[in-house]
N, C-alpha and C. Protein backbone atom coordinates (compact mmCIF):
# COMPACT_ATOMS: atom_id res chain seq x y z
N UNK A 1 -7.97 25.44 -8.69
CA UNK A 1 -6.62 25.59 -9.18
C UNK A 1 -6.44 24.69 -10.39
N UNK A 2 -6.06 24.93 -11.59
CA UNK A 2 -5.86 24.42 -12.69
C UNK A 2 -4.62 23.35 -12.35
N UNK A 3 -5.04 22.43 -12.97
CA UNK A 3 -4.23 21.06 -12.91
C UNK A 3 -3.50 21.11 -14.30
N UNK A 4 -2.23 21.36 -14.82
CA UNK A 4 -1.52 21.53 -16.03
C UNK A 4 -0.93 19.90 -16.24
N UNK A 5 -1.04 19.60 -17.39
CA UNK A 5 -0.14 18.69 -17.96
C UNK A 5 0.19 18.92 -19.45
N UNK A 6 1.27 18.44 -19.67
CA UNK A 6 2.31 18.66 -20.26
C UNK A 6 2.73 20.29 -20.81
N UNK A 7 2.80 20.73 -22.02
CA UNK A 7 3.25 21.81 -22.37
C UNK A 7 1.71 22.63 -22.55
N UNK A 8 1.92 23.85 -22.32
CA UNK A 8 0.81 24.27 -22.27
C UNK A 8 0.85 25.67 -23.69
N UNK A 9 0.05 25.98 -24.16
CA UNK A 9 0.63 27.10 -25.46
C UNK A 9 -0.59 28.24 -24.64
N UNK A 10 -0.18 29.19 -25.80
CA UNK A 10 -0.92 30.51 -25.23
C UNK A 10 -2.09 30.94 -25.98
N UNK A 11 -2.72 29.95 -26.71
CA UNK A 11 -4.02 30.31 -27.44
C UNK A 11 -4.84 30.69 -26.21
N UNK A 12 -5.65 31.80 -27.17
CA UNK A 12 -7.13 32.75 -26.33
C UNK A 12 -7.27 31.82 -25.79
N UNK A 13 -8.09 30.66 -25.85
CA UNK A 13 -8.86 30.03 -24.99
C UNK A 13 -8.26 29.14 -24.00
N UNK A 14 -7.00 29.45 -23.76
CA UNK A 14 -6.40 28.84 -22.56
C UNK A 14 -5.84 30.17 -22.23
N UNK A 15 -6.14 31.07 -21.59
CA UNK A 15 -5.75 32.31 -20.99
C UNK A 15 -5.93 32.30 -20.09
N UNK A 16 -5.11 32.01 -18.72
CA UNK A 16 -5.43 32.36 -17.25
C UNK A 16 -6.19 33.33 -16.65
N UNK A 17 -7.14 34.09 -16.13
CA UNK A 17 -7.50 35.21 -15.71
C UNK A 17 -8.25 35.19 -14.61
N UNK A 18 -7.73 34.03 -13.90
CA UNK A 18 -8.25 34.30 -12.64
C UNK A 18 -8.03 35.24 -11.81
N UNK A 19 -8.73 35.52 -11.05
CA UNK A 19 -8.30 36.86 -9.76
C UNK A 19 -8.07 36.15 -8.63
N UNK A 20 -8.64 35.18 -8.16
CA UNK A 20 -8.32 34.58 -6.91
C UNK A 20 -7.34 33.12 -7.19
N UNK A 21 -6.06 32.88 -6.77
CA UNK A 21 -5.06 32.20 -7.58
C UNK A 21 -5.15 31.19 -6.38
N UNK A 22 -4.96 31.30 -5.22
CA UNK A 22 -5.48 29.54 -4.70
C UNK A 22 -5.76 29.79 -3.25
N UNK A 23 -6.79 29.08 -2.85
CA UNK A 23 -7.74 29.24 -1.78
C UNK A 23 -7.67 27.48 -0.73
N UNK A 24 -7.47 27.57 0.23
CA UNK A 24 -7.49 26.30 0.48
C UNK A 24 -7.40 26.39 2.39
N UNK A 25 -8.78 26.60 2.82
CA UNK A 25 -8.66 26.83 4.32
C UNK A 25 -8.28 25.24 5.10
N UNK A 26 -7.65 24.71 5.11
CA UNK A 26 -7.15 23.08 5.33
C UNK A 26 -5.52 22.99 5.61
N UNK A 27 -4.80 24.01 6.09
CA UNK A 27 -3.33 23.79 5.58
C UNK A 27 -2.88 23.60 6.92
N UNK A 28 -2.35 22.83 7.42
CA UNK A 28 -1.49 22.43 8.63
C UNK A 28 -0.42 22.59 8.98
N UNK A 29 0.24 23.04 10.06
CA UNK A 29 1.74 23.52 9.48
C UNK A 29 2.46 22.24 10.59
N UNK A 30 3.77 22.14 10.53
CA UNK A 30 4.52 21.13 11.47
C UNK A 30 4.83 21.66 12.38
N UNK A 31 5.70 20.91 13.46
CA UNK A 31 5.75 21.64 15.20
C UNK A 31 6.67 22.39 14.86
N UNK A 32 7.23 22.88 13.83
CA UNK A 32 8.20 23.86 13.86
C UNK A 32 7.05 24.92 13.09
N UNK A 33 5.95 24.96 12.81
CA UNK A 33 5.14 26.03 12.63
C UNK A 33 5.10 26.65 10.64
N UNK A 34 6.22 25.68 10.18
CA UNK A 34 6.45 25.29 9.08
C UNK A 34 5.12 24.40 7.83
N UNK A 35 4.92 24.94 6.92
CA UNK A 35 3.90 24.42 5.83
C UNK A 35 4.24 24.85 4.54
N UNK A 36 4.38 24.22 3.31
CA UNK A 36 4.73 24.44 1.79
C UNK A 36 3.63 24.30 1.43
N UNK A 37 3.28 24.46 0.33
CA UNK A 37 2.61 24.91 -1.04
C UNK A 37 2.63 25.14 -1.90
N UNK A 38 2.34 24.58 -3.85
CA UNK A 38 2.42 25.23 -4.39
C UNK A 38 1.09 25.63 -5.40
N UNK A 39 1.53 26.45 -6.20
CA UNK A 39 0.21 26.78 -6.98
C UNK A 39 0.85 27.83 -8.41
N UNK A 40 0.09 27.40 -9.45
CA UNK A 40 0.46 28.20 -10.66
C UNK A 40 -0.20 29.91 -10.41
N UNK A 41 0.32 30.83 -11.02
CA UNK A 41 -0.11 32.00 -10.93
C UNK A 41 -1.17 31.81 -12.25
N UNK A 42 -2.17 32.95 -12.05
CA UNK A 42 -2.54 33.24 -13.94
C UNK A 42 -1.39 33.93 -14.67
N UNK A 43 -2.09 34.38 -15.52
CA UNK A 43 -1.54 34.68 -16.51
C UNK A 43 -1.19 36.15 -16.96
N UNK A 44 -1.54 36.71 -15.67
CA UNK A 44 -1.83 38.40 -15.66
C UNK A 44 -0.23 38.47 -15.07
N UNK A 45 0.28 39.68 -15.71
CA UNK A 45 1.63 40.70 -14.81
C UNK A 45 1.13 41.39 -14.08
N UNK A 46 2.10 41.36 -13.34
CA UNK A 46 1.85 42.51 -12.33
C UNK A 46 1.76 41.82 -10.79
N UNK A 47 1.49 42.71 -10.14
CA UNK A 47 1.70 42.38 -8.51
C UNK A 47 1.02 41.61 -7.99
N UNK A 48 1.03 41.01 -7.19
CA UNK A 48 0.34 40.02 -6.77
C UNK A 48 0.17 40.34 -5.49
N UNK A 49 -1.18 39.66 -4.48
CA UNK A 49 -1.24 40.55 -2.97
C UNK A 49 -1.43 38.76 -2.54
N UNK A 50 -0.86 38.13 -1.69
CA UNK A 50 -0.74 37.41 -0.57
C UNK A 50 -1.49 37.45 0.97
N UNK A 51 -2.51 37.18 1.04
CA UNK A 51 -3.04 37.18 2.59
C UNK A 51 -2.84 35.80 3.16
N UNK A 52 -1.97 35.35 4.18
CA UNK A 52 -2.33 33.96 5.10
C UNK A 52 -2.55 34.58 6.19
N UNK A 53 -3.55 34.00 6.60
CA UNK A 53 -4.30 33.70 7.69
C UNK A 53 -4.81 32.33 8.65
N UNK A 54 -5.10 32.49 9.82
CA UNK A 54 -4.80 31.49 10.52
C UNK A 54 -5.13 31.50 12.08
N UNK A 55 -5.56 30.35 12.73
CA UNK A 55 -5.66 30.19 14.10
C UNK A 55 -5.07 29.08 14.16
N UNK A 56 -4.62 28.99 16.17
CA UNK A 56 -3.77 27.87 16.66
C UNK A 56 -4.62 27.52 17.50
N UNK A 57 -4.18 26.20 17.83
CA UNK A 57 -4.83 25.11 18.97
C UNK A 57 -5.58 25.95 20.22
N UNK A 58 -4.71 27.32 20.30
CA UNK A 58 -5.35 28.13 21.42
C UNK A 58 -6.38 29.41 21.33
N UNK A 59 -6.67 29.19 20.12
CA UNK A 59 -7.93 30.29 19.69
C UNK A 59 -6.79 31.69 18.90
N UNK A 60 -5.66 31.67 19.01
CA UNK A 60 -5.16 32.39 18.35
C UNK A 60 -5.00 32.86 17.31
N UNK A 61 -5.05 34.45 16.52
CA UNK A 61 -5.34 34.51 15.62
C UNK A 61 -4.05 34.72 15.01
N UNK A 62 -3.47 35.06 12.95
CA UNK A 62 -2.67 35.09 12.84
C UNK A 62 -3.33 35.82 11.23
N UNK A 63 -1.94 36.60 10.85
CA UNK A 63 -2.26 37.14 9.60
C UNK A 63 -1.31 38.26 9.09
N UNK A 64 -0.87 37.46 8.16
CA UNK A 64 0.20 38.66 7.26
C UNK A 64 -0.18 38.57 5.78
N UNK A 65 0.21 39.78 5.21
CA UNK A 65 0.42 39.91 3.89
C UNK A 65 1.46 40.44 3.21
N UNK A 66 1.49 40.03 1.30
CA UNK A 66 2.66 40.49 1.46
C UNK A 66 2.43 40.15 -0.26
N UNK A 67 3.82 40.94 -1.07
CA UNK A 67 3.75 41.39 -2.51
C UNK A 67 4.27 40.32 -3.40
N UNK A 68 4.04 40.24 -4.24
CA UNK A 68 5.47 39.96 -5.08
C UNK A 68 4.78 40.91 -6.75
N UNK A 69 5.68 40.39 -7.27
CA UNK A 69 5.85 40.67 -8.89
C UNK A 69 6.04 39.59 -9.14
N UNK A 70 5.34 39.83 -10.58
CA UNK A 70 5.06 38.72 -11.97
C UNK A 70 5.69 39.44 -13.30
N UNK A 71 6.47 39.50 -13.80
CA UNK A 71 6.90 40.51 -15.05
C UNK A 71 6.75 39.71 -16.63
């Protein structure tokens, strides 16, 4: 995940184009089942696809997905 500081401009060679925007199997959530995150998108429009996934203390599995837009 790209670490940004200060203003960033849009020359070619700083063009986002990643496909995979942030990966991080380590995320813990609180006893209310609750966890934040953030992360920059690239630089591409368009839809974006969301998978979290997940197991609990009891071998349980877990997994949704879900959309957004970038315009």
């Amino acid at each position: 995940m790209p670490r940004y500081t200060g203003t960033r401009t849009n020359q070619p060679a700083q063009i986002d184009r990643r496909s995979t925007i942030y990966w991080n199997p380590n995320i813990e959530t609180d006893k209310t089942g609750t966890a934040s995150l953030e992360y920059f998108n690239s630089d591409g429009k368009g839809t974006y696809r969301v998978t979290v996934e997940g197991i609990d203390s009891d071998g349980n599995l877990g997994r949704v997905v879900y959309r957004y837009v970038v315009k």
